[in-house]
C-alpha atoms as a PDB file:
ATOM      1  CA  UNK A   1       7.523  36.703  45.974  1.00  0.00           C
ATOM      2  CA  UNK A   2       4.139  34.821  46.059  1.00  0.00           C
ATOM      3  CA  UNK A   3       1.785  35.677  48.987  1.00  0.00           C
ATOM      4  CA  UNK A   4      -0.430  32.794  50.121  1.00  0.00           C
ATOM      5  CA  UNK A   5      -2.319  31.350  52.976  1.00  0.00           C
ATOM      6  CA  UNK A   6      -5.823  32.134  54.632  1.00  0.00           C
ATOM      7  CA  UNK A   7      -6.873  35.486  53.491  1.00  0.00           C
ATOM      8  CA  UNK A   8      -9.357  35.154  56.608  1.00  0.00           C
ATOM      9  CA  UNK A   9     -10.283  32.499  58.566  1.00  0.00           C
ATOM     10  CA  UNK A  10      -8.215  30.283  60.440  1.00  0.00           C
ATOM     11  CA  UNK A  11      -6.025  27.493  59.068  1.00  0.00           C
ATOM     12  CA  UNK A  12      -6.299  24.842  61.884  1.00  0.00           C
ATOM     13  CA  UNK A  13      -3.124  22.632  60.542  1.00  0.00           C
ATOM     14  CA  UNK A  14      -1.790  20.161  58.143  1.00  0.00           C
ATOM     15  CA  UNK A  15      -1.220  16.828  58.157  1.00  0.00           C
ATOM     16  CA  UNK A  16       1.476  14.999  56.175  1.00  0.00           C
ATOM     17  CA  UNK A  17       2.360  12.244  54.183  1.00  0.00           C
ATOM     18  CA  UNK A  18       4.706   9.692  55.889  1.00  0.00           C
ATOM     19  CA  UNK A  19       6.008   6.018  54.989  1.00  0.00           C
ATOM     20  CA  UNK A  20       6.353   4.503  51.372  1.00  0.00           C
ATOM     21  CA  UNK A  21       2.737   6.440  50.668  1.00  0.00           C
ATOM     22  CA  UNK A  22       5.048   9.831  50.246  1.00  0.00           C
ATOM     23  CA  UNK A  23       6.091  11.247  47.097  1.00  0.00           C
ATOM     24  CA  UNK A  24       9.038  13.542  45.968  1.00  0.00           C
ATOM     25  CA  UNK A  25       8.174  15.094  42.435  1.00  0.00           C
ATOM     26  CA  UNK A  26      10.538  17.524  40.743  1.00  0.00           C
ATOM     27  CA  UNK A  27      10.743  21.000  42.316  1.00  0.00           C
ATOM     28  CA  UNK A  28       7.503  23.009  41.874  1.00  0.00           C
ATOM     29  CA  UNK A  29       6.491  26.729  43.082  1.00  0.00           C
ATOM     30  CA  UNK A  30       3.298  25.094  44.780  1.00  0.00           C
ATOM     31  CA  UNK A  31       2.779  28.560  46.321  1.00  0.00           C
ATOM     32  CA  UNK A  32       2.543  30.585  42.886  1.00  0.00           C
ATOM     33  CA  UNK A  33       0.043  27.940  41.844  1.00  0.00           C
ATOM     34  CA  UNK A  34      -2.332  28.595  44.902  1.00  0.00           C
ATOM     35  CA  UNK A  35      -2.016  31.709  43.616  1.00  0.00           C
ATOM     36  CA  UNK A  36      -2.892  31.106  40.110  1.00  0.00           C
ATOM     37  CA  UNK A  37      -5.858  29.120  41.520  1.00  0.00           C
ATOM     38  CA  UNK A  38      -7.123  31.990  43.393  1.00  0.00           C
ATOM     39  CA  UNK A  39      -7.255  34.169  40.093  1.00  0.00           C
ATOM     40  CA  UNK A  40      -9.183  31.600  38.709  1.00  0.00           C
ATOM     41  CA  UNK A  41     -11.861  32.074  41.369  1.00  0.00           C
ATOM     42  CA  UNK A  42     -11.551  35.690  40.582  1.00  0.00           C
ATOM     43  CA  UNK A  43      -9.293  37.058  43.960  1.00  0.00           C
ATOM     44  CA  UNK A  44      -6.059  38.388  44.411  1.00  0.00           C
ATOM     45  CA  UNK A  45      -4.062  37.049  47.487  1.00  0.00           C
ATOM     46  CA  UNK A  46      -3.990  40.951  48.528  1.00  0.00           C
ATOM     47  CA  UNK A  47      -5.509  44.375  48.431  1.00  0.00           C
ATOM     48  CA  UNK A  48      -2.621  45.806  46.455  1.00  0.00           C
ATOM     49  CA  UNK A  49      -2.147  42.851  44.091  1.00  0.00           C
ATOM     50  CA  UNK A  50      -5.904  43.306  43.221  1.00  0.00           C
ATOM     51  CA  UNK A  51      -4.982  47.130  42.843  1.00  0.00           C
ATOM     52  CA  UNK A  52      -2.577  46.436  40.365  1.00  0.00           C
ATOM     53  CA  UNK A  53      -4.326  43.531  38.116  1.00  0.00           C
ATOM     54  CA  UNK A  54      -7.532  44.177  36.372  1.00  0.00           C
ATOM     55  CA  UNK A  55     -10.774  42.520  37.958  1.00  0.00           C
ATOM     56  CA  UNK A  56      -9.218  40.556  40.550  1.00  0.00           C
ATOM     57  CA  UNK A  57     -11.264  41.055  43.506  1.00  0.00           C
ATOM     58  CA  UNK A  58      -9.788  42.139  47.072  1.00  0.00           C
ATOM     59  CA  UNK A  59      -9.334  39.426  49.551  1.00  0.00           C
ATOM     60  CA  UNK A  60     -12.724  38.631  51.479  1.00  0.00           C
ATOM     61  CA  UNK A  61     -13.817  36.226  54.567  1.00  0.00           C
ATOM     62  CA  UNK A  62     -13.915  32.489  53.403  1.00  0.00           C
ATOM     63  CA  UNK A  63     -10.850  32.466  50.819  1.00  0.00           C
ATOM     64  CA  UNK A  64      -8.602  30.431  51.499  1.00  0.00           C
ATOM     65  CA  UNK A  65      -5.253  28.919  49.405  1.00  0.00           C
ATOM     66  CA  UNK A  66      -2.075  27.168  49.757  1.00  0.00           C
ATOM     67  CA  UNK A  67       0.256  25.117  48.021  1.00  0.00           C
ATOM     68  CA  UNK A  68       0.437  21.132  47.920  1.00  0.00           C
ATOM     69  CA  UNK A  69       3.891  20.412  49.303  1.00  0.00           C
ATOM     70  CA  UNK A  70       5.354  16.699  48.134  1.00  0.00           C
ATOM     71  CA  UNK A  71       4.947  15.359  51.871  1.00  0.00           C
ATOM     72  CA  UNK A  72       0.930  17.147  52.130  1.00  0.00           C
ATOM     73  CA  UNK A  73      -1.679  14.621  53.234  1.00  0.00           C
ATOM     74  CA  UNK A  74      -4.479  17.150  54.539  1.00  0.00           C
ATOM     75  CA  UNK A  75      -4.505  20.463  55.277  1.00  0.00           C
ATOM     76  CA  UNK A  76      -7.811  21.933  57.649  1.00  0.00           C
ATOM     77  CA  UNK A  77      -9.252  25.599  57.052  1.00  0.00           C
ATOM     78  CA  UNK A  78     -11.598  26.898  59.636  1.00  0.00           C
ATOM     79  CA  UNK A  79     -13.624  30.162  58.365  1.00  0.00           C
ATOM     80  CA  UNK A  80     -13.561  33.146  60.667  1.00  0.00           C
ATOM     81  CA  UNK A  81     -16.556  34.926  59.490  1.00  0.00           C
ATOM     82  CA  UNK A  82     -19.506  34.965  61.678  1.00  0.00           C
ATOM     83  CA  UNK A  83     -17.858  31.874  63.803  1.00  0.00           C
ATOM     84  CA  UNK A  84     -20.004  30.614  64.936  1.00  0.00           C
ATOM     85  CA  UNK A  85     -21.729  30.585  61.378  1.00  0.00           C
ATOM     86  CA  UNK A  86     -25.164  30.633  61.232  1.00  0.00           C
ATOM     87  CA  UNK A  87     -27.482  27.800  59.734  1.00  0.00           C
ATOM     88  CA  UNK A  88     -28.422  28.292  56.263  1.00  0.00           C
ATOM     89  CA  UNK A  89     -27.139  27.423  52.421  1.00  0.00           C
ATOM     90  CA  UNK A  90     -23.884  27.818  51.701  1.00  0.00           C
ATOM     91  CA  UNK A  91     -21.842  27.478  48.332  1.00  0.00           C
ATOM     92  CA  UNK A  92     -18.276  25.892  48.208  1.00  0.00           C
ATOM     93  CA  UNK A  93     -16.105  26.631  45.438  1.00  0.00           C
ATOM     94  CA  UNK A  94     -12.891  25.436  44.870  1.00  0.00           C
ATOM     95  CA  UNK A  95     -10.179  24.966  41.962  1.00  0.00           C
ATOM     96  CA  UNK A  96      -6.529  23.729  41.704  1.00  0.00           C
ATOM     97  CA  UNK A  97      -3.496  24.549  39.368  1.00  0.00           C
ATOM     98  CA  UNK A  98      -1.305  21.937  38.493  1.00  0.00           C
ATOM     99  CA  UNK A  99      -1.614  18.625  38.671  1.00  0.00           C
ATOM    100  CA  UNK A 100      -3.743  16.346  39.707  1.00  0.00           C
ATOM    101  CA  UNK A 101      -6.841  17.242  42.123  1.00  0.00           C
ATOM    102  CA  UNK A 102      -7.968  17.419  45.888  1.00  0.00           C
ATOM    103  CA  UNK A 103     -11.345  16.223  48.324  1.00  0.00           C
ATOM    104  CA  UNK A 104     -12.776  18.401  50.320  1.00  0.00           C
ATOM    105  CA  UNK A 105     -14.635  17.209  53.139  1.00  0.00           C
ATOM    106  CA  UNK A 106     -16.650  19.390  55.326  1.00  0.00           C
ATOM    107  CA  UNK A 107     -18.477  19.203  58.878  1.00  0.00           C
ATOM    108  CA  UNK A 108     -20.930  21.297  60.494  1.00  0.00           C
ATOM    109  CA  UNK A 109     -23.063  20.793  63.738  1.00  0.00           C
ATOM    110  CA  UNK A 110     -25.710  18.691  64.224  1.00  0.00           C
ATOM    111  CA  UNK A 111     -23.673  15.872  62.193  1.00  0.00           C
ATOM    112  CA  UNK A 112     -24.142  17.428  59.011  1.00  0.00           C
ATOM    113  CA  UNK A 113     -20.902  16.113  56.842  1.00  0.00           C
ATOM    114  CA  UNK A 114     -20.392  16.120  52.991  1.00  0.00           C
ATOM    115  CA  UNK A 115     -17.573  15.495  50.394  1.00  0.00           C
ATOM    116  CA  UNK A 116     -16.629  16.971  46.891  1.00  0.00           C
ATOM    117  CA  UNK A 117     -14.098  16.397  44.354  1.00  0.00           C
ATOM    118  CA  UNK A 118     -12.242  18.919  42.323  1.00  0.00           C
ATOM    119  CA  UNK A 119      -9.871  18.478  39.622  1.00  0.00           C
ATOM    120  CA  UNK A 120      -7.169  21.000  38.698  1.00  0.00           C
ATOM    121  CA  UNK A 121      -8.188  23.329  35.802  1.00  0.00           C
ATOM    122  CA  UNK A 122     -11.695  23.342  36.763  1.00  0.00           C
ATOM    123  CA  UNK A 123     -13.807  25.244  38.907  1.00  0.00           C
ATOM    124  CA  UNK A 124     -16.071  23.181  40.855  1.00  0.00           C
ATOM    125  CA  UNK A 125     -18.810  24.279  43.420  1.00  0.00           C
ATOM    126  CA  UNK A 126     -20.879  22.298  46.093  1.00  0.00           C
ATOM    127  CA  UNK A 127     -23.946  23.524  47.275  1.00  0.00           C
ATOM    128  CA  UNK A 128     -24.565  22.069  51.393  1.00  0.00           C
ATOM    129  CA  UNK A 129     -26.886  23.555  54.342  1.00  0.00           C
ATOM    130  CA  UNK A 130     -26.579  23.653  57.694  1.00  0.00           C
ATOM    131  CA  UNK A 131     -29.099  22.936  60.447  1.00  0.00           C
ATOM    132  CA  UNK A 132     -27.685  24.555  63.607  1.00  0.00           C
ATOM    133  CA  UNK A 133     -25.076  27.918  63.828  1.00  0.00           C
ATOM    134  CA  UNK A 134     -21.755  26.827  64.362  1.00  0.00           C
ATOM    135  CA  UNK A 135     -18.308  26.276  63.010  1.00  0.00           C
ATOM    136  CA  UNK A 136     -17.973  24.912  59.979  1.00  0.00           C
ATOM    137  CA  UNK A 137     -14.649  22.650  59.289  1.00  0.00           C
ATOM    138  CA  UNK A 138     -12.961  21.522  55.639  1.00  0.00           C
ATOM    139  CA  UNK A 139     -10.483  19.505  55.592  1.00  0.00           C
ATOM    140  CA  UNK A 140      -8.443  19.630  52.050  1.00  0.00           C
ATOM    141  CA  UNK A 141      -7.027  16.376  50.640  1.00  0.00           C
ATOM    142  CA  UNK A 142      -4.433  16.510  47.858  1.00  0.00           C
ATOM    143  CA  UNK A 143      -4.269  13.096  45.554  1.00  0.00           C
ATOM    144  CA  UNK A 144      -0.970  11.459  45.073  1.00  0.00           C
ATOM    145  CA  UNK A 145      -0.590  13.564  41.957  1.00  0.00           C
ATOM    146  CA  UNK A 146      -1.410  16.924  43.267  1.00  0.00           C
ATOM    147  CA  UNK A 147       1.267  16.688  46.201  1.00  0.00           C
ATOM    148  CA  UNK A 148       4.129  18.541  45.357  1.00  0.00           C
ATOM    149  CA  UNK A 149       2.776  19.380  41.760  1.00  0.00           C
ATOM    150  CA  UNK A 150      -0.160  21.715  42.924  1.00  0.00           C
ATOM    151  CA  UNK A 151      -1.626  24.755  44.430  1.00  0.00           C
ATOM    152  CA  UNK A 152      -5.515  24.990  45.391  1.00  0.00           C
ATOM    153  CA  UNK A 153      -7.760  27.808  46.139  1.00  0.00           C
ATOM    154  CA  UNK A 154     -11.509  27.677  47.777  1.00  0.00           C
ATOM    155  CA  UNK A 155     -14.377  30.156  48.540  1.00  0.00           C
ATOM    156  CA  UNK A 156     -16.968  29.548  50.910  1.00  0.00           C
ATOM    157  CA  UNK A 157     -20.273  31.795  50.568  1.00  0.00           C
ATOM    158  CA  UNK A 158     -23.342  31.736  51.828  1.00  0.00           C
ATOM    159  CA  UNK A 159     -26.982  32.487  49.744  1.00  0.00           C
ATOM    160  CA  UNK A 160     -26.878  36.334  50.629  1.00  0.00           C
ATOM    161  CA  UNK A 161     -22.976  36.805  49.296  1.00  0.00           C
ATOM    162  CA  UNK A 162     -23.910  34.455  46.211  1.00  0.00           C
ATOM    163  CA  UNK A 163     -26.850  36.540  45.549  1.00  0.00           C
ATOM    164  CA  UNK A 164     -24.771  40.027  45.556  1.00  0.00           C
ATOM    165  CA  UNK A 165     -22.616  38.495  43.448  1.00  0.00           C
ATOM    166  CA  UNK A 166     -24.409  37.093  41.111  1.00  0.00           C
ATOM    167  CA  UNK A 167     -26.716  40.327  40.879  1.00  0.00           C
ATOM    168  CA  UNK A 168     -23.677  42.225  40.162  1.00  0.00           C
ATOM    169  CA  UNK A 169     -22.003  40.218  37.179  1.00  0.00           C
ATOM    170  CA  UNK A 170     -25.330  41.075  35.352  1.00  0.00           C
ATOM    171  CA  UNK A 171     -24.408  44.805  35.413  1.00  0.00           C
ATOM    172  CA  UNK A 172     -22.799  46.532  32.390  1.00  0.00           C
ATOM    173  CA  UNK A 173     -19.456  47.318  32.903  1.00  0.00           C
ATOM    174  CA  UNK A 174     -16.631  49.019  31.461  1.00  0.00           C
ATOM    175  CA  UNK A 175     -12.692  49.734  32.958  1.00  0.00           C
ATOM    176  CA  UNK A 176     -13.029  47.928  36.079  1.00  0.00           C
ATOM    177  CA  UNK A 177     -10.796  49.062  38.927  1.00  0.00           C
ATOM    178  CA  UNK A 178     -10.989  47.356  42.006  1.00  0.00           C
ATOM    179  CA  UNK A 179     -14.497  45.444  43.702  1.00  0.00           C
ATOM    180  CA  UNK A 180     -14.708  43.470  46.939  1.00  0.00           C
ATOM    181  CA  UNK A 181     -17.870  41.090  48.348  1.00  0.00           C
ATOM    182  CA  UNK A 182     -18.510  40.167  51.632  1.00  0.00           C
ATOM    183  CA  UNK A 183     -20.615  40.033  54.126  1.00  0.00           C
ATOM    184  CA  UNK A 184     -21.939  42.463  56.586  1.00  0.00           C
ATOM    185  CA  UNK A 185     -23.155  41.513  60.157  1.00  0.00           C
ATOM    186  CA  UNK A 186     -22.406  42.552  63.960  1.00  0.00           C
ATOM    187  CA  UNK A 187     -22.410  46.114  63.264  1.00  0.00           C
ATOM    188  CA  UNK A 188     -18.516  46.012  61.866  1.00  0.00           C
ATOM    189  CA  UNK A 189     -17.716  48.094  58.957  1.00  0.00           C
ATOM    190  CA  UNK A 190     -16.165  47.434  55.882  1.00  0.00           C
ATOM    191  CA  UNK A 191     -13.680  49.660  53.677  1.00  0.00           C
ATOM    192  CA  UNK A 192     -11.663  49.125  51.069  1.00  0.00           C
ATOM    193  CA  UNK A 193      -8.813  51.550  49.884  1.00  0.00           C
ATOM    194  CA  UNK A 194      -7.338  51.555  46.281  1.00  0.00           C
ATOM    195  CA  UNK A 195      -4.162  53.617  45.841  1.00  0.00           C
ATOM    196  CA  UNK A 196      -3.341  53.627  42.933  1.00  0.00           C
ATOM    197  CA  UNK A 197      -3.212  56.770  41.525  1.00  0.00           C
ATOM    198  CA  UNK A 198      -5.763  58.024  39.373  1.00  0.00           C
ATOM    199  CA  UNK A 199      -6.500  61.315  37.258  1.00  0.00           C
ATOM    200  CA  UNK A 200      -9.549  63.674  37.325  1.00  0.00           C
ATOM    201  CA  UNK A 201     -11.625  61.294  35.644  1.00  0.00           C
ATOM    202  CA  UNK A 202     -15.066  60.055  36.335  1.00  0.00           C
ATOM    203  CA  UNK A 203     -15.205  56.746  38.466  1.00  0.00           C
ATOM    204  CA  UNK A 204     -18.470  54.758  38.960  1.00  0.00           C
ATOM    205  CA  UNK A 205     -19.346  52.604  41.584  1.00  0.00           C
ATOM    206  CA  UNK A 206     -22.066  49.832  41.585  1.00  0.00           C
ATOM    207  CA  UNK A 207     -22.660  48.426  44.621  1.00  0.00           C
ATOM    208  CA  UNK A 208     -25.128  45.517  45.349  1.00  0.00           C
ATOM    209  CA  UNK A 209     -26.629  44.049  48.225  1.00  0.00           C
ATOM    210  CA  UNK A 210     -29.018  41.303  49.159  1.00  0.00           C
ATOM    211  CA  UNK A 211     -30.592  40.297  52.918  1.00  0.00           C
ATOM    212  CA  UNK A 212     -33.627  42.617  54.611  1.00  0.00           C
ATOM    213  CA  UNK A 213     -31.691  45.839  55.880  1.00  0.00           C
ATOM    214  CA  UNK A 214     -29.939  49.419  54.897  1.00  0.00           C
ATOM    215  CA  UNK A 215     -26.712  49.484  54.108  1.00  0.00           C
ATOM    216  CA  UNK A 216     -25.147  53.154  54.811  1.00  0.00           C
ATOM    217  CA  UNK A 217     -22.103  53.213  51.799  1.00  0.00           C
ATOM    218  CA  UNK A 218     -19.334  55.996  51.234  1.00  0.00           C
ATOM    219  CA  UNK A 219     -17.324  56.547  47.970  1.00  0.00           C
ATOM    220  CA  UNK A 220     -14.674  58.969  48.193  1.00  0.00           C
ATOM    221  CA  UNK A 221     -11.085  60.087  46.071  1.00  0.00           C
ATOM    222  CA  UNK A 222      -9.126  61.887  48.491  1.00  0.00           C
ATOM    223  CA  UNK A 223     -11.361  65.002  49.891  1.00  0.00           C
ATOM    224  CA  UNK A 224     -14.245  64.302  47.428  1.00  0.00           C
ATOM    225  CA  UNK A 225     -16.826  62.050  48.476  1.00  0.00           C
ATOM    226  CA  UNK A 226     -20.391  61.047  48.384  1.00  0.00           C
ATOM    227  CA  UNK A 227     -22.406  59.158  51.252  1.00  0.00           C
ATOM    228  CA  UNK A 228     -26.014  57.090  50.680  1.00  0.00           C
ATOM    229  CA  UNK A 229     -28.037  54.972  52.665  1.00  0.00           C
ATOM    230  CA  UNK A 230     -28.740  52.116  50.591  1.00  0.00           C
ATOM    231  CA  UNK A 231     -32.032  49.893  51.174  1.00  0.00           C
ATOM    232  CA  UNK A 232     -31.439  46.474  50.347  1.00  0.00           C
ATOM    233  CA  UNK A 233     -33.859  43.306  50.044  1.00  0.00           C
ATOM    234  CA  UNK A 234     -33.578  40.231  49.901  1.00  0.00           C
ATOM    235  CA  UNK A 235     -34.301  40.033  46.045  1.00  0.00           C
ATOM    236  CA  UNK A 236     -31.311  42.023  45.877  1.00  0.00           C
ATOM    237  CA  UNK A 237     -31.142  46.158  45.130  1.00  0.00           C
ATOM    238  CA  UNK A 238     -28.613  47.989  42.883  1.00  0.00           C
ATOM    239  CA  UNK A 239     -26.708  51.000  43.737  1.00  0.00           C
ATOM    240  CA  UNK A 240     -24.844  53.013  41.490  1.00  0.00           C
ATOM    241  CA  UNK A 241     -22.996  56.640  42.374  1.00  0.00           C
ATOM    242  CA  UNK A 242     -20.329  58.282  40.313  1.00  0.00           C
ATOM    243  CA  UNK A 243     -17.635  60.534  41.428  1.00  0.00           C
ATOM    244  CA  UNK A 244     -15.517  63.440  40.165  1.00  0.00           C
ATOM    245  CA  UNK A 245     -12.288  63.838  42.354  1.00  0.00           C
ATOM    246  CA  UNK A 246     -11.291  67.383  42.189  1.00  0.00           C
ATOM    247  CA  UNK A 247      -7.684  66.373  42.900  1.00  0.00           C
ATOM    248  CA  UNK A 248      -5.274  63.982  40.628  1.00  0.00           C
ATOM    249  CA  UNK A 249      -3.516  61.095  42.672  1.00  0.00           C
ATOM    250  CA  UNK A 250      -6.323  60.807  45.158  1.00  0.00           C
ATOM    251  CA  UNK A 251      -6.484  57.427  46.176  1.00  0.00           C
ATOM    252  CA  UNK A 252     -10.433  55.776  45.681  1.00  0.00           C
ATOM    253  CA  UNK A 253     -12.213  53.971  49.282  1.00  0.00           C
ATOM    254  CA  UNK A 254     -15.569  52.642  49.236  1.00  0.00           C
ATOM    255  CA  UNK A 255     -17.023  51.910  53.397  1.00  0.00           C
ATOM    256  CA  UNK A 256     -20.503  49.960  53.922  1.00  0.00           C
ATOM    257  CA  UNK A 257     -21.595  49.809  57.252  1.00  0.00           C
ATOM    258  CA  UNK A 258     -24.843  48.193  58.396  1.00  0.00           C
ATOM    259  CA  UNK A 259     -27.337  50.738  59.589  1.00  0.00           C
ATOM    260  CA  UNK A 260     -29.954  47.799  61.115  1.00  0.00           C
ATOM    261  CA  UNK A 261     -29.209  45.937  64.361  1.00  0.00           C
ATOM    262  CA  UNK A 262     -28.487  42.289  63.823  1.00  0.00           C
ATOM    263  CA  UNK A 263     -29.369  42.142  60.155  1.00  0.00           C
ATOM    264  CA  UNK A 264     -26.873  39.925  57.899  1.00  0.00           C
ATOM    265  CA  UNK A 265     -26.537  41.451  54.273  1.00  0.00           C
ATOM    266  CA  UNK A 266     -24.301  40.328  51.721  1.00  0.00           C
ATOM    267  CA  UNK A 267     -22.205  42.755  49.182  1.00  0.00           C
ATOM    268  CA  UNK A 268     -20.924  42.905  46.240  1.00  0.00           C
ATOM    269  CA  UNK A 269     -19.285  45.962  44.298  1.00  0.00           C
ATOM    270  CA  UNK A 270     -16.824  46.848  41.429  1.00  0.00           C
ATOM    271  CA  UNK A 271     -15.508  50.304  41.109  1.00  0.00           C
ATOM    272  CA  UNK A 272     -14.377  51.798  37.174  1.00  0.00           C
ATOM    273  CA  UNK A 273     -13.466  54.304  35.546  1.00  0.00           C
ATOM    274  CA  UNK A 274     -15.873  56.161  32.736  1.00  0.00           C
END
């Protein structure tokens, strides 16, 4: 059964289509295409679904996906992370599978608005900054040929999470297992658990970060483990560590907790096998 929905954040509502405007296509799983759409923009809809498929990413803060449903006018996400968010640039990427396409419209404080268009098959992104911290709204639009026909997925970053990522695409890699990115701010901790069960092998994790601030990281397989405090800059530094589990079956967990007081430092990692 497809998962969807908000993988964080808060979905505020939907609004739907009424009068002659509505349209009834022929039955579609809008939900599996959400889901489809999220692959596209590199996620699974959750940690064991990413566990199980080959360089999908774990679920992160900002994702967000749902299905177009025939009688969809707008649907409105609210992201979670760091609410209220601060000022600064963020990055807005979106795609749809299906038919059709979808406007996003977003508003920030200090009257700071914008609008992009996306079309399904495409990934499109739309760079915007804010001015002020607060929430920032989107409210998702389906076209008359997307309702019913469609799923959509969208990922809101900002600079430091873009840079991580970016940074880490650029590293060699090989059999990737698992990888999240985030970001890391208020002291709370992050950890991700694979377990899927792997042999006495050697695993390899690169881990990047990018904001002024250390960055204490853990990767362990069941007893094993190895623990580094990682400086990172806001050029963006590279970690890698490898790991030997002594035990088959152990399942793999990679934590990052921020080790400086009211820094904000973005992450990205990937974990494989070697």
């Amino acid at each position: 059964m497809a998962v969807t929905g908000a993988l964080t954040g808060n979905p505020l509502g939907r609004q739907d289509a009424t009068g002659p405007a509505a349209v009834t296509p022929p039955a579609v799983n809008t939900d599996e295409l959400a889901v489809e759409a999220l692959a596209a923009l590199g996620y699974a809809p959750t940690k064991q679904a990413a566990n199980t498929q080959n360089g999908l990413r774990q679920p992160r803060d900002g994702v967000f996906f749902e299905g177009f449903d025939a009688d969809l006018s707008m649907t409105v996400y609210q992201p979670a992370v760091g609410n209220p968010m601060p000022a600064g640039r963020y990055y807005l990427s979106a795609t749809c599978s299906g038919e059709g396409g979808f406007t996003i419209n977003w508003a920030a404080p200090q009257g700071v608005t914008g609008k992009s268009e996306f079309e399904c098959g495409a990934i499109g992104s739309a760079p915007f900054t804010t001015t002020a911290d607060g929430p920032i709204t989107l409210y998702i639009s389906p076209n008359d040929a997307a309702r019913g026909r469609s799923g959509f997925a969208l990922e809101l970053s900002d600079a430091l999470v873009v840079g991580a990522t970016g940074l880490l695409a650029e590293q060699p890699t090989a059999n990737h297992l698992f990888g999240a990115a985030g970001l890391l701010e208020n002291d709370v901790p992050r950890t991700d658990v694979d377990e899927t069960e792997h042999g006495v092998n050697t695993y390899k994790l690169t881990f990047v970060c990018a904001g002024q601030g250390d960055v204490w990281v853990d990767f362990s397989g069941g007893e094993d483990g190895k623990g580094s405090l990682v400086h990172c800059t806001e050029e963006g530094y590279v970690h890698v560590e490898t790991l030997v589990p002594r035990a088959a079956g152990a399942p793999l967990s990679v934590s990052a907790e921020l080790r400086t007081p009211g820094a904000r430092i973005g992450y990205a990692y990937r974990v494989e096998q070697i």
